[in-house]
Protein backbone atom coordinates (compact mmCIF):
# COMPACT_ATOMS: atom_id res chain seq x y z
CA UNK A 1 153.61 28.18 115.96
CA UNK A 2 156.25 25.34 114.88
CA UNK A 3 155.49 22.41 117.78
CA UNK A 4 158.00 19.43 117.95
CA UNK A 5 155.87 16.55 118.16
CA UNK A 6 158.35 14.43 119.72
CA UNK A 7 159.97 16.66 123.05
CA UNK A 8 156.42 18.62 123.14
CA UNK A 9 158.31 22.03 122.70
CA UNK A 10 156.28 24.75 121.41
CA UNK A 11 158.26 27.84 118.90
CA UNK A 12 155.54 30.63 118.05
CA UNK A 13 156.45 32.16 114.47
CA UNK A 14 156.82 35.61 114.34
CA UNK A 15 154.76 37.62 111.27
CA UNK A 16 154.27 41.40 111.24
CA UNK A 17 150.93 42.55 110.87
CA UNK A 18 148.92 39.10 111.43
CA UNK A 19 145.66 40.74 111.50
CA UNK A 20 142.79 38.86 112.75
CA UNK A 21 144.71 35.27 112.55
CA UNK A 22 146.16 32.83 109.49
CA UNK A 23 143.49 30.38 107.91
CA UNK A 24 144.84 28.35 105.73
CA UNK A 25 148.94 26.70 105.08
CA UNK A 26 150.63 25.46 102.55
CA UNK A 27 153.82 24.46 101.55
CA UNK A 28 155.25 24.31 98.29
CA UNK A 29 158.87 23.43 97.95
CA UNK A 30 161.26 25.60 99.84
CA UNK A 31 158.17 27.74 100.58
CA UNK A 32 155.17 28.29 103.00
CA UNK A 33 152.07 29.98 101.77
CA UNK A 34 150.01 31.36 104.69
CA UNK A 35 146.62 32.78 103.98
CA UNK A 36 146.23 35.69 106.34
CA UNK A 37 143.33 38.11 107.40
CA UNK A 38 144.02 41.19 107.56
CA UNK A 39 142.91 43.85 110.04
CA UNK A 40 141.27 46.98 107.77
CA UNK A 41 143.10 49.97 108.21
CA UNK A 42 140.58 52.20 108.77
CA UNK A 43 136.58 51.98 108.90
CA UNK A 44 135.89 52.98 105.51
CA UNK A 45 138.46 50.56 103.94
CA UNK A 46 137.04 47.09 103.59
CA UNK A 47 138.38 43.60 105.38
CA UNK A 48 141.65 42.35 103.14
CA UNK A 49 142.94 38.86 102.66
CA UNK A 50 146.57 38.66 102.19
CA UNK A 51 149.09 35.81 101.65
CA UNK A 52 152.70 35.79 103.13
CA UNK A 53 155.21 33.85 101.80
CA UNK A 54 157.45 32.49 104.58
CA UNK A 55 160.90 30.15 104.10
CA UNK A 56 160.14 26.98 104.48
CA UNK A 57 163.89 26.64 106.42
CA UNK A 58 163.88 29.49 108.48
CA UNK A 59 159.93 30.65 108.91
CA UNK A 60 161.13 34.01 107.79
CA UNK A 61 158.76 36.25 105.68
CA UNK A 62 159.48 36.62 102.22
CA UNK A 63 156.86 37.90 100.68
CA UNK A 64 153.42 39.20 101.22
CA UNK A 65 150.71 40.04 98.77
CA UNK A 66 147.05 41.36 98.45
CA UNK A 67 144.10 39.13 97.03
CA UNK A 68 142.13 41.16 94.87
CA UNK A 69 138.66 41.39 94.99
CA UNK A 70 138.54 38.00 97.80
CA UNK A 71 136.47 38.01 100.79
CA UNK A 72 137.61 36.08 104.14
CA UNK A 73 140.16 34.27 101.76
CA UNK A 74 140.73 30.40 103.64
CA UNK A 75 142.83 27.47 102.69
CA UNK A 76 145.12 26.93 99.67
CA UNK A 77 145.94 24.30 97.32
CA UNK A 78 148.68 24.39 94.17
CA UNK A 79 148.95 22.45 91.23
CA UNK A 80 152.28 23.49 89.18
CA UNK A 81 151.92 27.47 88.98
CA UNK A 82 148.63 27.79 89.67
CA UNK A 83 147.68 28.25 93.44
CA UNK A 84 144.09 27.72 94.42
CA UNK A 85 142.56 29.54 97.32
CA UNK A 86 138.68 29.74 98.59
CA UNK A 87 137.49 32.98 98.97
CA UNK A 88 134.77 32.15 101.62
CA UNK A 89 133.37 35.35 101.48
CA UNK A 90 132.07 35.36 97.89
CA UNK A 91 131.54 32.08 97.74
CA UNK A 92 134.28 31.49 95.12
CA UNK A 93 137.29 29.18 94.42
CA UNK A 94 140.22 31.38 93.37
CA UNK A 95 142.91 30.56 90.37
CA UNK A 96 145.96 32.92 91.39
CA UNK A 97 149.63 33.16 90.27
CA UNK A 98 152.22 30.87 92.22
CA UNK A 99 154.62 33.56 91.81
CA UNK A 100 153.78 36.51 92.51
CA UNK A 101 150.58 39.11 93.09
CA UNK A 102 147.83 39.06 90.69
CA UNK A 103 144.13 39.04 90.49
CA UNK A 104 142.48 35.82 90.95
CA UNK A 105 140.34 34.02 88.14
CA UNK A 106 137.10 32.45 89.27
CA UNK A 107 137.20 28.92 88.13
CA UNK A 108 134.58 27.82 90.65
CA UNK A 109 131.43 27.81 92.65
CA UNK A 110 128.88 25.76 94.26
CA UNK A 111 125.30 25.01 92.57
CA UNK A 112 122.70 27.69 93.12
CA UNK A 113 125.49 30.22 94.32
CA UNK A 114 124.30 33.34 93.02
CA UNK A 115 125.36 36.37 94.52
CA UNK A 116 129.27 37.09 95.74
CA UNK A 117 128.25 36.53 99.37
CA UNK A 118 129.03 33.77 102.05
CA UNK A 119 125.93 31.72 101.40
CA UNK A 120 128.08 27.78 101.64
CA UNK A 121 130.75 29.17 103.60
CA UNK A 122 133.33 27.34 101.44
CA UNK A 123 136.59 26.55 103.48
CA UNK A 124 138.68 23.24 103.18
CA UNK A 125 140.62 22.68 100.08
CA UNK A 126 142.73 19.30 99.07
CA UNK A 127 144.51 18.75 95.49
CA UNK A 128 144.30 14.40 95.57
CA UNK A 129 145.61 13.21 92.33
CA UNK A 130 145.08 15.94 90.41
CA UNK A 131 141.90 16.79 91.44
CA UNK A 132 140.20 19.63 93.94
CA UNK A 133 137.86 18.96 96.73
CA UNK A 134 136.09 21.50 98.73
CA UNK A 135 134.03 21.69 102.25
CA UNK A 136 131.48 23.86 102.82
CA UNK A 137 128.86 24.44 105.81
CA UNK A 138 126.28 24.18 102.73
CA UNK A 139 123.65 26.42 102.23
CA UNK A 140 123.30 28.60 104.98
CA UNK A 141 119.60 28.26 106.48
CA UNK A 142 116.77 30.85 105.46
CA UNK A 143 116.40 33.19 108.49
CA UNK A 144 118.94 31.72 110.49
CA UNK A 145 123.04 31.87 111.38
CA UNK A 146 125.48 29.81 110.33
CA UNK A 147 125.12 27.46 113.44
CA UNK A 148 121.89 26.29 112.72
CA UNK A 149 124.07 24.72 109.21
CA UNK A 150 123.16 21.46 109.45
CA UNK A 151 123.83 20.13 105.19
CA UNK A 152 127.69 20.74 105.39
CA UNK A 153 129.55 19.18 102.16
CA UNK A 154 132.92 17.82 100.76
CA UNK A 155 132.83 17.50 96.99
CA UNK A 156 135.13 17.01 94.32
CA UNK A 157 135.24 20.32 91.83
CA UNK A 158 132.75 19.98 89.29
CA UNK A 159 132.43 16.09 90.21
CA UNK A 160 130.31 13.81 92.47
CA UNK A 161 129.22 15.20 96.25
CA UNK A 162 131.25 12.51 98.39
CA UNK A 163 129.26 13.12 102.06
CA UNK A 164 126.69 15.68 102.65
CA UNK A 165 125.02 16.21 105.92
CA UNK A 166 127.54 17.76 107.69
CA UNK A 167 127.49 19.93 110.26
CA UNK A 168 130.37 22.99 109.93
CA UNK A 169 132.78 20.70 107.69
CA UNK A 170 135.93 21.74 108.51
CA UNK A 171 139.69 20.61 106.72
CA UNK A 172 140.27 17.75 104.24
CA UNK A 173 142.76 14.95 104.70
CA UNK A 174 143.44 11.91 101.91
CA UNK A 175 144.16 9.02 104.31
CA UNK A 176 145.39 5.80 102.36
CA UNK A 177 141.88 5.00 100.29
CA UNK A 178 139.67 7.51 101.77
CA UNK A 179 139.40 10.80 103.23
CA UNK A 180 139.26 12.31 106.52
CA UNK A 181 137.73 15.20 107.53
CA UNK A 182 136.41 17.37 111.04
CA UNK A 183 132.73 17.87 111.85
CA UNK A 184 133.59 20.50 113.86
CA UNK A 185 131.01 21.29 116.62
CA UNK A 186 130.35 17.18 117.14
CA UNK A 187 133.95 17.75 117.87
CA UNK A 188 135.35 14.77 115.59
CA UNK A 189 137.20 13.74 112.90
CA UNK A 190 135.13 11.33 110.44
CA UNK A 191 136.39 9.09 107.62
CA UNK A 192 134.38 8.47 104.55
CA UNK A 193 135.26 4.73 105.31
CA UNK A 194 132.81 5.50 108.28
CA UNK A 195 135.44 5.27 111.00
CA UNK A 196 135.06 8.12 113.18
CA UNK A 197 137.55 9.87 116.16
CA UNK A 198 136.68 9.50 119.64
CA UNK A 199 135.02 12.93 121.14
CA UNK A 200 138.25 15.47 120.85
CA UNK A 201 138.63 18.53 123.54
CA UNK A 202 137.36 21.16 121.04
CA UNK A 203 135.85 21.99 117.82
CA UNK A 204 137.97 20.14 115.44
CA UNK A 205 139.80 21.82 112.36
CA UNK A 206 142.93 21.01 110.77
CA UNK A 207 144.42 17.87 110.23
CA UNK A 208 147.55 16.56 108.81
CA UNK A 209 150.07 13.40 109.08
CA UNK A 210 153.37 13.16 110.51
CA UNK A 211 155.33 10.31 112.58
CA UNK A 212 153.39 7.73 111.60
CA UNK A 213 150.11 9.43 113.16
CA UNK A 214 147.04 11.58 112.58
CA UNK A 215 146.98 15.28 113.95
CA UNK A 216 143.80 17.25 114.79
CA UNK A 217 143.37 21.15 115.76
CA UNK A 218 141.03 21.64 118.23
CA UNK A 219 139.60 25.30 119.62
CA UNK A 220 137.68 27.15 121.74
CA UNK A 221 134.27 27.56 121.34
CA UNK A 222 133.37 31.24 119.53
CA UNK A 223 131.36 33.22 121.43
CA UNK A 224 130.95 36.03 118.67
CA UNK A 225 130.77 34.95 115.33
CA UNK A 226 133.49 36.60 112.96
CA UNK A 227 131.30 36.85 109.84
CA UNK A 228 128.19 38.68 111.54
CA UNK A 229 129.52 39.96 114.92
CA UNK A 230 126.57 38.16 116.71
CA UNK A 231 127.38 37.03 119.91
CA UNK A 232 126.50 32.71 120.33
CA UNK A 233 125.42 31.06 123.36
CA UNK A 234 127.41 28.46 123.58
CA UNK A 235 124.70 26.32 125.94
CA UNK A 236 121.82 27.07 123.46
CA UNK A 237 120.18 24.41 121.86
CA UNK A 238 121.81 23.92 118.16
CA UNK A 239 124.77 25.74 119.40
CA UNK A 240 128.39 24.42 121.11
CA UNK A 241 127.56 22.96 124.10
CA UNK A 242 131.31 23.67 125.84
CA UNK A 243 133.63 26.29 124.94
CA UNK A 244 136.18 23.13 124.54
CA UNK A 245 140.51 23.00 124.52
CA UNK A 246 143.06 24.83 122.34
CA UNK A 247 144.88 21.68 121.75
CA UNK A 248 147.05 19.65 119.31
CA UNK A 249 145.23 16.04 119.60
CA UNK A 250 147.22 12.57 118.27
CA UNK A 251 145.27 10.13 116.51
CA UNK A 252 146.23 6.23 115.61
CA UNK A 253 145.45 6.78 111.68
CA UNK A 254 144.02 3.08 111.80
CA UNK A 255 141.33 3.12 114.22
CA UNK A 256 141.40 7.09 114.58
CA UNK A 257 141.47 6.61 118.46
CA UNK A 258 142.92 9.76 120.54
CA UNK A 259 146.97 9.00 121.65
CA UNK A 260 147.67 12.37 123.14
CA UNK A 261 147.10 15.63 123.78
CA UNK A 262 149.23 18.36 123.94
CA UNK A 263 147.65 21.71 125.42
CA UNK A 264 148.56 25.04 123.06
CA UNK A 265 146.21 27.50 125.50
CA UNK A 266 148.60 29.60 126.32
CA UNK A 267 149.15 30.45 122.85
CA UNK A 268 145.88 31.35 121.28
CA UNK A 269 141.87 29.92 121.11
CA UNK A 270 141.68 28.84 117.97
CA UNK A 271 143.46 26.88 115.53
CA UNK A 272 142.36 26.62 111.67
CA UNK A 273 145.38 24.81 109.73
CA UNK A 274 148.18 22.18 110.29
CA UNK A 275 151.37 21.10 108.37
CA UNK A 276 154.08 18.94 108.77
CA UNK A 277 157.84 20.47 108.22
């Protein structure tokens, strides 16, 4: 959905075929990348990850392509023809052709990632002066689900590990000499600086800036996990406490206090990306 900041007028974006929701935005000049997963066709035809190509102007689609061989495929970065997307499912960051279809080259994965599987849960992706950093939920605990994660990451590719102890990382944000990103179940947005948001309405992910402010996603609390199908109790110990707001949240960049919230329930649970236009 396109949301004017300013009036508080909401315009949802029409795509054919969205599947089970977008994860991941990006623009690159007079186009949109949007990482889409799609809905299988049938039950003997495995999960796809696609990416449509929309007009930046108009929010029209242009384009629309299969990933090869990607699992769960999440955000996107691009550095000149190259774009970069995390395939979450395999654990993998993906090299793929700006222009066009094409099977993506590995050029990435965490330390003591052995097996194509989701075992970090890779997700957030920045390009910051001309490097890559990725977040991950870490390794995912022997025995347990994903929300018992509790060593969530940001990294730079094949550099130094930035903050670690995390729980469910989520979206990564340069912010004048630091970087900003959502712990998503403590329902905030942290700086590496060690500021830190006020409690937000939801489990935080997505963040951008635009007029001179900060802008965090919050959702609904999951009550069955995507990647296994479980069902979570959201009152359990170790697990989201309140199913929380579908909201667009404003955030003084300075002191990363909440300004405002604008309420998107009507529209959806969940949000995973934001970008400014």
């Amino acid at each position: 959905m396109r949301v004017d900041t300013g009036s508080g007028s909401i315009e949802p974006v029409w795509i054919a075929e969205p599947g089970l929701g977008a994860t991941g935005l990006l623009r690159v000049g007079g186009r949109i990348y949007v990482v889409l997963r799609a809905q299988a066709r049938s039950t003997s035809e495995p999960e796809r990850s696609d990416i449509a190509v929309l007009c930046a102007k108009t929010l029209r689609e242009l384009d629309r392509w299969r990933v090869p061989d990607a699992a769960d495929l999440h955000s996107l970065a691009c550095d000149g023809d190259t774009l970069y997307a995390v395939s979450t499912g395999t654990d993998e960051l993906l090299a793929l052709p700006l222009d066009g279809p094409g099977r993506g080259t590995v050029t990435w994965r965490p330390a003591g990632a052995t097996d194509r599987l989701d075992g970090h849960h890779l997700n957030g992706l920045l390009l910051a002066d001309g490097e890559l950093y990725i977040s991950g939920f870490g390794p995912k605990p022997a025995g347990a689900d994903w929300k018992e994660a509790r060593d969530g990451f940001l990294c730079r590719i094949d550099g130094p590990v930035l903050r670690q102890g995390l729980r469910h990382p989520h979206s990564i944000l340069e912010l004048d000499t630091t970087f900003v990103i959502c712990e998503s179940p403590s329902r905030l947005a942290l700086a590496l600086d060690g500021r830190r948001s006020d409690t937000l309405p939801g489990y935080t992910r997505g963040l951008c800036l635009a007029d001179d402010a900060l802008y965090v996603g919050t959702s609904m609390g999951r009550r069955r996990s995507k990647s296994t199908g479980t069902l979570n109790n959201l009152a359990a110990p170790g697990g989201f406490a309140v199913e929380g707001a579908c909201a667009l949240v404003r955030l003084d960049p300075a002191t990363l206090s909440l300004s405002s919230t604008l309420s998107l329930a009507a529209y959806g649970r969940e949000l995973y990306d934001l970008l400014p236009l």
